[in-house]
PDB file of N, CA and C in Angstrom:
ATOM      1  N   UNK A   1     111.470 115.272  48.710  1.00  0.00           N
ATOM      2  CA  UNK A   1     110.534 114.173  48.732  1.00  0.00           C
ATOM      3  C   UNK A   1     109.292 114.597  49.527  1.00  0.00           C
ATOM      4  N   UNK A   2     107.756 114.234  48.992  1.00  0.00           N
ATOM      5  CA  UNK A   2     107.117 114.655  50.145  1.00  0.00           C
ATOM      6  C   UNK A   2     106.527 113.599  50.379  1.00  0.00           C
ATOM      7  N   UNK A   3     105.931 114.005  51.682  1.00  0.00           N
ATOM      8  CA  UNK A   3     105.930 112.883  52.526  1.00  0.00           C
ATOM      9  C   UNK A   3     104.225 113.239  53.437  1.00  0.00           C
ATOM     10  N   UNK A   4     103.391 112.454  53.244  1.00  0.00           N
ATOM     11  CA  UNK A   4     101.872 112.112  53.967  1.00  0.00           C
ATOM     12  C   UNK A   4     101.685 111.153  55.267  1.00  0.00           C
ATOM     13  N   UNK A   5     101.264 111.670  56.097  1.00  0.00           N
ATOM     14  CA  UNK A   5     101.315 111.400  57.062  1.00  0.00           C
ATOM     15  C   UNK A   5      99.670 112.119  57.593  1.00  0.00           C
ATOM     16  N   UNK A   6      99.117 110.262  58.707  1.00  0.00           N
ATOM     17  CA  UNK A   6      97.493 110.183  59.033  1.00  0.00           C
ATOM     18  C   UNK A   6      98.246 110.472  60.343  1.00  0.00           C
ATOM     19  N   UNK A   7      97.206 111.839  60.811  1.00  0.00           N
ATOM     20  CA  UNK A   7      97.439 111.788  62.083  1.00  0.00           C
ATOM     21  C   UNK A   7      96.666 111.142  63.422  1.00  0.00           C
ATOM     22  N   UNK A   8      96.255 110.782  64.233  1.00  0.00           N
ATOM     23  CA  UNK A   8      95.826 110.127  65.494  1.00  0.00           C
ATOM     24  C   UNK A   8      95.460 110.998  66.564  1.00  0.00           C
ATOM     25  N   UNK A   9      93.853 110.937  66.788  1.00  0.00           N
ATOM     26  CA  UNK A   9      93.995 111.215  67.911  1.00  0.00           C
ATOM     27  C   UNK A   9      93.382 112.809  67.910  1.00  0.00           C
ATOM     28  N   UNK A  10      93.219 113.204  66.542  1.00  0.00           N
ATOM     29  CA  UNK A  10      93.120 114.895  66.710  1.00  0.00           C
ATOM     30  C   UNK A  10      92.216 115.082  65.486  1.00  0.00           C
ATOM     31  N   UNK A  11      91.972 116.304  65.169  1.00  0.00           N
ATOM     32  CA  UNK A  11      91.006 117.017  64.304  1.00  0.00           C
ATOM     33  C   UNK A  11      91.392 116.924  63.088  1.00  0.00           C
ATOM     34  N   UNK A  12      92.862 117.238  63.012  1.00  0.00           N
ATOM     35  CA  UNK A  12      93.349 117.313  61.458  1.00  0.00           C
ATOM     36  C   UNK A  12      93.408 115.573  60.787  1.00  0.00           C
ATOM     37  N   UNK A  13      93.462 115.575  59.772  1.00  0.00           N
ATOM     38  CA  UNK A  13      93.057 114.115  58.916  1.00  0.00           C
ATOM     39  C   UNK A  13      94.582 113.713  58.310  1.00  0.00           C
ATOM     40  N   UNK A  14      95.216 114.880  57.780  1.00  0.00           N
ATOM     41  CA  UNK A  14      96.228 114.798  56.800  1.00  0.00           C
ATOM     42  C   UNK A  14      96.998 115.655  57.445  1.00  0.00           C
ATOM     43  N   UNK A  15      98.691 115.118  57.306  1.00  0.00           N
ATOM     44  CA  UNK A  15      99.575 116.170  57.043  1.00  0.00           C
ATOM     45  C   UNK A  15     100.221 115.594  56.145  1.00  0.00           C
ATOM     46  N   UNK A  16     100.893 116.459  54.929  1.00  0.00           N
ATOM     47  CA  UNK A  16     101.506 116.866  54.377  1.00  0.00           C
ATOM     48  C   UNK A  16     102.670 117.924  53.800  1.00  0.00           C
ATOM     49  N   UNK A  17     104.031 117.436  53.599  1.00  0.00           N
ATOM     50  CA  UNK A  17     105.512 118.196  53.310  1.00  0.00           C
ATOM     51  C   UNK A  17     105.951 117.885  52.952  1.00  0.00           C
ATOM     52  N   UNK A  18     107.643 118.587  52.730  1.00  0.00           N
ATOM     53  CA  UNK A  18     108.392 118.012  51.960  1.00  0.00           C
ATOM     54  C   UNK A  18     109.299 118.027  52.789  1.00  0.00           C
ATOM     55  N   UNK A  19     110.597 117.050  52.728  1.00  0.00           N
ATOM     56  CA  UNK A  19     111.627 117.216  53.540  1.00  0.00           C
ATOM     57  C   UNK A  19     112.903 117.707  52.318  1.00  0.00           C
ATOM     58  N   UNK A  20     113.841 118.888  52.666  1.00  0.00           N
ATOM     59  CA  UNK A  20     114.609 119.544  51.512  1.00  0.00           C
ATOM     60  C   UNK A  20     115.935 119.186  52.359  1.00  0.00           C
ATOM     61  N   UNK A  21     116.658 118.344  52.326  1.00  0.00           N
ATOM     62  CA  UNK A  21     118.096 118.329  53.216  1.00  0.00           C
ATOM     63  C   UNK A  21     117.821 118.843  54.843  1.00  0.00           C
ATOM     64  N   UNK A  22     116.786 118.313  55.130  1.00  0.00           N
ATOM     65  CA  UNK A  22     116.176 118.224  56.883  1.00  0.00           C
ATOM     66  C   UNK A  22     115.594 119.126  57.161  1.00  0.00           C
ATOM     67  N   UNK A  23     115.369 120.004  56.051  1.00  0.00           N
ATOM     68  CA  UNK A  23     114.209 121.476  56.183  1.00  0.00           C
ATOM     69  C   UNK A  23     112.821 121.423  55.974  1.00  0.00           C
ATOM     70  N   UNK A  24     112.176 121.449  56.470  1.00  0.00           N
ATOM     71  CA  UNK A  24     110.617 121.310  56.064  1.00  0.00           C
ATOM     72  C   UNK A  24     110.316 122.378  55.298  1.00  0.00           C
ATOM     73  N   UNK A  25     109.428 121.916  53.660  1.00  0.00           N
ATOM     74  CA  UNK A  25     108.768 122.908  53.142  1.00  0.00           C
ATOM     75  C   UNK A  25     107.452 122.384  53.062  1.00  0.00           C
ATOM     76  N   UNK A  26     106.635 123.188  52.735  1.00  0.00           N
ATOM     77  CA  UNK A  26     105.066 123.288  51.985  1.00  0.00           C
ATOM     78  C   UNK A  26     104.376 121.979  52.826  1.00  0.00           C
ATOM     79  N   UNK A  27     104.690 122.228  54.297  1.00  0.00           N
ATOM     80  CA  UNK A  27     103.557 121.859  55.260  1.00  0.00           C
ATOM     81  C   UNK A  27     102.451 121.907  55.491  1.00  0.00           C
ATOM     82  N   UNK A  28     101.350 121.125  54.679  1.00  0.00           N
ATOM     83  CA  UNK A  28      99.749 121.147  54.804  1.00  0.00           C
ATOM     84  C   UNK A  28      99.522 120.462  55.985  1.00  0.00           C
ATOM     85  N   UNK A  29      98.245 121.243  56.638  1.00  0.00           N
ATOM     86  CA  UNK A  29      97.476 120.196  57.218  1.00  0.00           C
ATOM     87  C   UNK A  29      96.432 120.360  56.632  1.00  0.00           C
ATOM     88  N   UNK A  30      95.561 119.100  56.868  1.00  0.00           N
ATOM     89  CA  UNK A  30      93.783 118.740  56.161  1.00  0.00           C
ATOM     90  C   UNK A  30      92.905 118.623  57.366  1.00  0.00           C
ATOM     91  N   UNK A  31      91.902 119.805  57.474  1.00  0.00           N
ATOM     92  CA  UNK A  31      91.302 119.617  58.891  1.00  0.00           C
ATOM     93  C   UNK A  31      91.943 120.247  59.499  1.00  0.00           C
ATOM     94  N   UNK A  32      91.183 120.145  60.930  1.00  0.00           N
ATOM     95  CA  UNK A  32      91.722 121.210  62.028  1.00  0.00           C
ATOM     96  C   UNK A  32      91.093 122.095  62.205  1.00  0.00           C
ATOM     97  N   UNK A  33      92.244 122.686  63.481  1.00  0.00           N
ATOM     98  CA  UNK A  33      92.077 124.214  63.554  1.00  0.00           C
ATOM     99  C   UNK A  33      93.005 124.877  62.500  1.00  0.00           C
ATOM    100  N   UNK A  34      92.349 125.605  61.460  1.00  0.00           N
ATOM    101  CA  UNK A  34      92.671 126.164  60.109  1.00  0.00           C
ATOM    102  C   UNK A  34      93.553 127.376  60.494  1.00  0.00           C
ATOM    103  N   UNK A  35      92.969 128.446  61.095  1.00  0.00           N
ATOM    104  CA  UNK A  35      94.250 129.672  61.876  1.00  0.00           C
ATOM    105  C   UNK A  35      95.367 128.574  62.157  1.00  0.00           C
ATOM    106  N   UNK A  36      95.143 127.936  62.737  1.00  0.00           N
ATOM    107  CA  UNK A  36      95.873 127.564  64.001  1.00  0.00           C
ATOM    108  C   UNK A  36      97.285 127.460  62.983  1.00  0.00           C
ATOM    109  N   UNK A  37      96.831 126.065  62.803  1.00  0.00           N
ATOM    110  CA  UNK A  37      97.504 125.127  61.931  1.00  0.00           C
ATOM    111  C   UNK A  37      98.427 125.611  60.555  1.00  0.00           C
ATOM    112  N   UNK A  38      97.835 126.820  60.086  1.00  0.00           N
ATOM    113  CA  UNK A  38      98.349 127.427  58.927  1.00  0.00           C
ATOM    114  C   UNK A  38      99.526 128.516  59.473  1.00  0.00           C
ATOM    115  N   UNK A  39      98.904 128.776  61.310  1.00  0.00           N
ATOM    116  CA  UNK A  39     100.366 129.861  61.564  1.00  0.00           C
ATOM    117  C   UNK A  39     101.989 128.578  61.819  1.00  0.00           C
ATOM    118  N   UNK A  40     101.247 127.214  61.963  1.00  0.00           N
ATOM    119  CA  UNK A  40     102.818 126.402  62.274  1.00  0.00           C
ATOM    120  C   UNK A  40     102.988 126.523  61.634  1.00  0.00           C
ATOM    121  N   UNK A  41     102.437 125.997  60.640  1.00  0.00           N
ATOM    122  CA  UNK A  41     103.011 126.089  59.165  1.00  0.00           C
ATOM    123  C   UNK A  41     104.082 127.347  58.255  1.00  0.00           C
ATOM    124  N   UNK A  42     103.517 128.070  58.726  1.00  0.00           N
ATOM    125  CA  UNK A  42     104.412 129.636  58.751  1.00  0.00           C
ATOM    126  C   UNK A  42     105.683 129.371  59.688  1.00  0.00           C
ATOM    127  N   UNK A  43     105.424 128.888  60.722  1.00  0.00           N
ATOM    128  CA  UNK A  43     106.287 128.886  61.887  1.00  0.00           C
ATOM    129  C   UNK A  43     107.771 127.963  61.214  1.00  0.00           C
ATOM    130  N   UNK A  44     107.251 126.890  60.901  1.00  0.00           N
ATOM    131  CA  UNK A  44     108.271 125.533  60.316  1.00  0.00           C
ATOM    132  C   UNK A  44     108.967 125.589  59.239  1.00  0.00           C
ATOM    133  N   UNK A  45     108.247 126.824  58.622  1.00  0.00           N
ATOM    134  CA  UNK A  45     108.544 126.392  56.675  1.00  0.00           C
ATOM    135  C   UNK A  45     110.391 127.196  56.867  1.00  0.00           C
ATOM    136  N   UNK A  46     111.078 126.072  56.399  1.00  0.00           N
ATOM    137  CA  UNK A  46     112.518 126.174  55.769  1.00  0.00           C
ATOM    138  C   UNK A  46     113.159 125.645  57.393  1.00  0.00           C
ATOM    139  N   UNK A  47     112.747 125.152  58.349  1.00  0.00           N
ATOM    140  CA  UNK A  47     113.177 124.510  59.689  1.00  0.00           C
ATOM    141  C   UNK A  47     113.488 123.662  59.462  1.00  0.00           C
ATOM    142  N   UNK A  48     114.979 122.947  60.712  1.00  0.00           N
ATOM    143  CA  UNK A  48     115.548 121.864  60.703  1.00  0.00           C
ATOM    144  C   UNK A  48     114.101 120.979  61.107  1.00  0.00           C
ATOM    145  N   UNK A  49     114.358 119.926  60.457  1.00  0.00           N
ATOM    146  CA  UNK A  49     113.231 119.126  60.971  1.00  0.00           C
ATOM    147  C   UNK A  49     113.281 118.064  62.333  1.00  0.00           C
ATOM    148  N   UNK A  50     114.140 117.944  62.718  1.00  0.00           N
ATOM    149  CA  UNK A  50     114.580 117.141  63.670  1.00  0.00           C
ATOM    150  C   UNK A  50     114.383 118.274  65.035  1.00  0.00           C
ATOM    151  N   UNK A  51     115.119 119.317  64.803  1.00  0.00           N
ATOM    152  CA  UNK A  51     114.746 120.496  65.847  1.00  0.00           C
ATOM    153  C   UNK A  51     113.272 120.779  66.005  1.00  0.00           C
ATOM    154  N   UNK A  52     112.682 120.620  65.048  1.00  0.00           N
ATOM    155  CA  UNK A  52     110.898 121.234  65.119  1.00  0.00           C
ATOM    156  C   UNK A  52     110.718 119.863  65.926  1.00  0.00           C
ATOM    157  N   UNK A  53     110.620 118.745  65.623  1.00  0.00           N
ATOM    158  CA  UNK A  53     110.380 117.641  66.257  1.00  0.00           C
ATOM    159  C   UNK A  53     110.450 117.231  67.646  1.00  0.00           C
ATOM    160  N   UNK A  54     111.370 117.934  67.903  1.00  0.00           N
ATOM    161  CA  UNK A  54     111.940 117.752  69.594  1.00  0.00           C
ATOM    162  C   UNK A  54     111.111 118.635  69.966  1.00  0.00           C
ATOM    163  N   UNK A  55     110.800 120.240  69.667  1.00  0.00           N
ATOM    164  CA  UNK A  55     110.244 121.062  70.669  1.00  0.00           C
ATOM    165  C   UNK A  55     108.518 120.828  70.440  1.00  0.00           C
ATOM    166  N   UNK A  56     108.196 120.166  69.216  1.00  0.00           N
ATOM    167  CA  UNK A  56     106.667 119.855  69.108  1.00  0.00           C
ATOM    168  C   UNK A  56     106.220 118.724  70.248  1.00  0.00           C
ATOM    169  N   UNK A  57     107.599 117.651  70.425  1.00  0.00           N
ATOM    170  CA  UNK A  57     106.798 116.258  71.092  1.00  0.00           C
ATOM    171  C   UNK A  57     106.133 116.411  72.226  1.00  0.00           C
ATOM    172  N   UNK A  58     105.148 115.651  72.333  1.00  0.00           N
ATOM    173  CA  UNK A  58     104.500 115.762  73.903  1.00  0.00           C
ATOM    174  C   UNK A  58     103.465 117.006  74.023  1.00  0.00           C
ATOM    175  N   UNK A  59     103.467 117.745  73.000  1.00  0.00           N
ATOM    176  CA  UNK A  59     102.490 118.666  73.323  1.00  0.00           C
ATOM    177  C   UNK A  59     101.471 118.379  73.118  1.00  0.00           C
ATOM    178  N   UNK A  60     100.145 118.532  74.395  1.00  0.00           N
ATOM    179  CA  UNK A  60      98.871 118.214  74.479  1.00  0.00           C
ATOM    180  C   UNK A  60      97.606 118.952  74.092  1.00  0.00           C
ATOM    181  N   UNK A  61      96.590 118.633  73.284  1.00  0.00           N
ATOM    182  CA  UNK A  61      95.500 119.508  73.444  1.00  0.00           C
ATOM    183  C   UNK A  61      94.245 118.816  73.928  1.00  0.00           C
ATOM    184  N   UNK A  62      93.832 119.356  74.724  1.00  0.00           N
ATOM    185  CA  UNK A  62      92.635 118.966  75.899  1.00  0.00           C
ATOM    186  C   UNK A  62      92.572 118.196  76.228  1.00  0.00           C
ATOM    187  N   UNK A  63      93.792 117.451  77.052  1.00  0.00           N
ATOM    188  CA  UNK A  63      93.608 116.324  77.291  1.00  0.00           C
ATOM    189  C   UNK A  63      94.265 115.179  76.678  1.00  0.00           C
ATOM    190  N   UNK A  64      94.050 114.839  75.796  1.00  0.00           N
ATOM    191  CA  UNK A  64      94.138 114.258  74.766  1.00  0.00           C
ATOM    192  C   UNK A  64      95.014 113.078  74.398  1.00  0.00           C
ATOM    193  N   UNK A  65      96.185 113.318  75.280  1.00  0.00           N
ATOM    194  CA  UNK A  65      97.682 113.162  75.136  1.00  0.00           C
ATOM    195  C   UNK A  65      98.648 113.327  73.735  1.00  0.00           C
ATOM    196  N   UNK A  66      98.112 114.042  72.981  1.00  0.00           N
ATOM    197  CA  UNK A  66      98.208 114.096  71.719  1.00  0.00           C
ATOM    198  C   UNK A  66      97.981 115.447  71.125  1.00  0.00           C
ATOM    199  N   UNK A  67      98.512 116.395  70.143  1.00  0.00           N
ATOM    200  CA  UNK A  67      97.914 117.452  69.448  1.00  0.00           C
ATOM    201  C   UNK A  67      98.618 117.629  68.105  1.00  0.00           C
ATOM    202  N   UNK A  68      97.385 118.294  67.281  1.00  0.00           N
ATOM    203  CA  UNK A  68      98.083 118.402  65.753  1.00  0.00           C
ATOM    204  C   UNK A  68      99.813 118.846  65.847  1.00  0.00           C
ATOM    205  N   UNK A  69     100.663 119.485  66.621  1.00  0.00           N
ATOM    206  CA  UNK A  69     101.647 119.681  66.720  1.00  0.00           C
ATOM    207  C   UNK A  69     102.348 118.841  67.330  1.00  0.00           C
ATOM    208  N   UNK A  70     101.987 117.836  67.982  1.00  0.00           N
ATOM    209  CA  UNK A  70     102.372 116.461  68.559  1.00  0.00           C
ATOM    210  C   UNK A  70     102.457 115.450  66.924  1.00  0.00           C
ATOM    211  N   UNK A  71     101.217 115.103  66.649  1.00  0.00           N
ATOM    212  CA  UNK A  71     101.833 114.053  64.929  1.00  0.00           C
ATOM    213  C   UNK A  71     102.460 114.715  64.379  1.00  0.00           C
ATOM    214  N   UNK A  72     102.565 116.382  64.048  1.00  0.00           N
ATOM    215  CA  UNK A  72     103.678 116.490  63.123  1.00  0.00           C
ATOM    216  C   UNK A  72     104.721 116.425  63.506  1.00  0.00           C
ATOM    217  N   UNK A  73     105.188 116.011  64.994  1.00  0.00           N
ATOM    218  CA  UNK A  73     106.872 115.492  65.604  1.00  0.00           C
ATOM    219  C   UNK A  73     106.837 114.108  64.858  1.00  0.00           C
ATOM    220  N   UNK A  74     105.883 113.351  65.184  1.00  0.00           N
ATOM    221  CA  UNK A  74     105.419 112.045  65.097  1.00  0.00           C
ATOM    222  C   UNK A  74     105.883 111.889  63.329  1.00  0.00           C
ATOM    223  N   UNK A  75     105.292 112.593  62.800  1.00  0.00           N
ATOM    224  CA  UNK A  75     104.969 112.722  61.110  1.00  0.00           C
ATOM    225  C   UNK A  75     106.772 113.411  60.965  1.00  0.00           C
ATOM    226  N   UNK A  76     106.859 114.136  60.917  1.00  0.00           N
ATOM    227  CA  UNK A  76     108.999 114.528  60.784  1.00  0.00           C
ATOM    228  C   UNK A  76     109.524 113.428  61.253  1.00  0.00           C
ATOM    229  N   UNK A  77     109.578 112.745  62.546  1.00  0.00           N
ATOM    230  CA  UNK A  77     110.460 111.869  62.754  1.00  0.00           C
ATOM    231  C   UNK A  77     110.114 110.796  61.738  1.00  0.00           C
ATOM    232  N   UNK A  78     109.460 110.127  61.675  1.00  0.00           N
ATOM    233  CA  UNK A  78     109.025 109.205  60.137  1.00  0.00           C
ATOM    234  C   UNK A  78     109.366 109.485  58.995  1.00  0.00           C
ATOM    235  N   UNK A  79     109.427 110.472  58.620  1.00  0.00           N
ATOM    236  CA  UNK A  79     109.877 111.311  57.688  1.00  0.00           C
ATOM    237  C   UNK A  79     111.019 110.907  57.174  1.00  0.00           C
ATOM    238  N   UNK A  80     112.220 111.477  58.343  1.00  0.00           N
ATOM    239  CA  UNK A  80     113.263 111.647  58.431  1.00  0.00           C
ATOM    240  C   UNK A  80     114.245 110.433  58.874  1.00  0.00           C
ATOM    241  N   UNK A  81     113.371 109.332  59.284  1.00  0.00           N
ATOM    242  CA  UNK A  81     114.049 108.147  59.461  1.00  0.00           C
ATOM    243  C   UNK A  81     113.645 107.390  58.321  1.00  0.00           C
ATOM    244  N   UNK A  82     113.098 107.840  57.398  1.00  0.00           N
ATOM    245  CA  UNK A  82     112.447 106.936  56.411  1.00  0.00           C
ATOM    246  C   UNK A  82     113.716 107.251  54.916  1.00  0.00           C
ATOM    247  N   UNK A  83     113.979 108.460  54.962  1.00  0.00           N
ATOM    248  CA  UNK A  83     114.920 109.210  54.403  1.00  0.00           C
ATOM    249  C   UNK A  83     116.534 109.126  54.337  1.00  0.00           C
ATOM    250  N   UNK A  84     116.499 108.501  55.527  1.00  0.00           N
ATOM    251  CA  UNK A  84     117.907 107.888  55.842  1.00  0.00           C
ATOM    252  C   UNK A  84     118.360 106.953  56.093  1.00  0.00           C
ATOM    253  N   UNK A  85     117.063 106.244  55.544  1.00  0.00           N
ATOM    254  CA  UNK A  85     117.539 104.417  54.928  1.00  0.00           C
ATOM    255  C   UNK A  85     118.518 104.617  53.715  1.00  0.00           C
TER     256      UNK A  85
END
């Protein structure tokens, strides 16, 4: 199923994935930092999603209280509770 998600708070506009039996595939982000963002993406692809979620939360960029790797905890957990209705 994939699943869109507005993120808050940060540069990127969009994320976008799929959830495959709690694995994340074909993780876009829209916006951003483009390196950045395209190496998580490398980083996540075929990951438990609940595990990526825990070690993403809370991570900050400048301040912010918030970072593109912060909504995509935000964006998986939604995901994944949405999935197991």
């Amino acid at each position: 199923m994939t699943h869109t998600f507005t993120p808050k708070g940060v540069c990127a506009t969009k994320i976008t994935f799929e959830l495959e039996e709690g694995k994340i595939r074909n993780l876009v982000f829209t916006g951003g930092c483009n390196g950045n963002l395209k190496a998580i993406a490398k980083l996540v692809e075929g990951e438990d999603a609940g595990k990526v979620a825990g070690i993403l939360k809370g991570n900050d960029c400048g301040g912010r209280g918030t970072s593109c790797a912060d909504q995509l905890s935000k964006a998986l957990t939604e995901a994944k509770a949405a999935e197991n209705v």
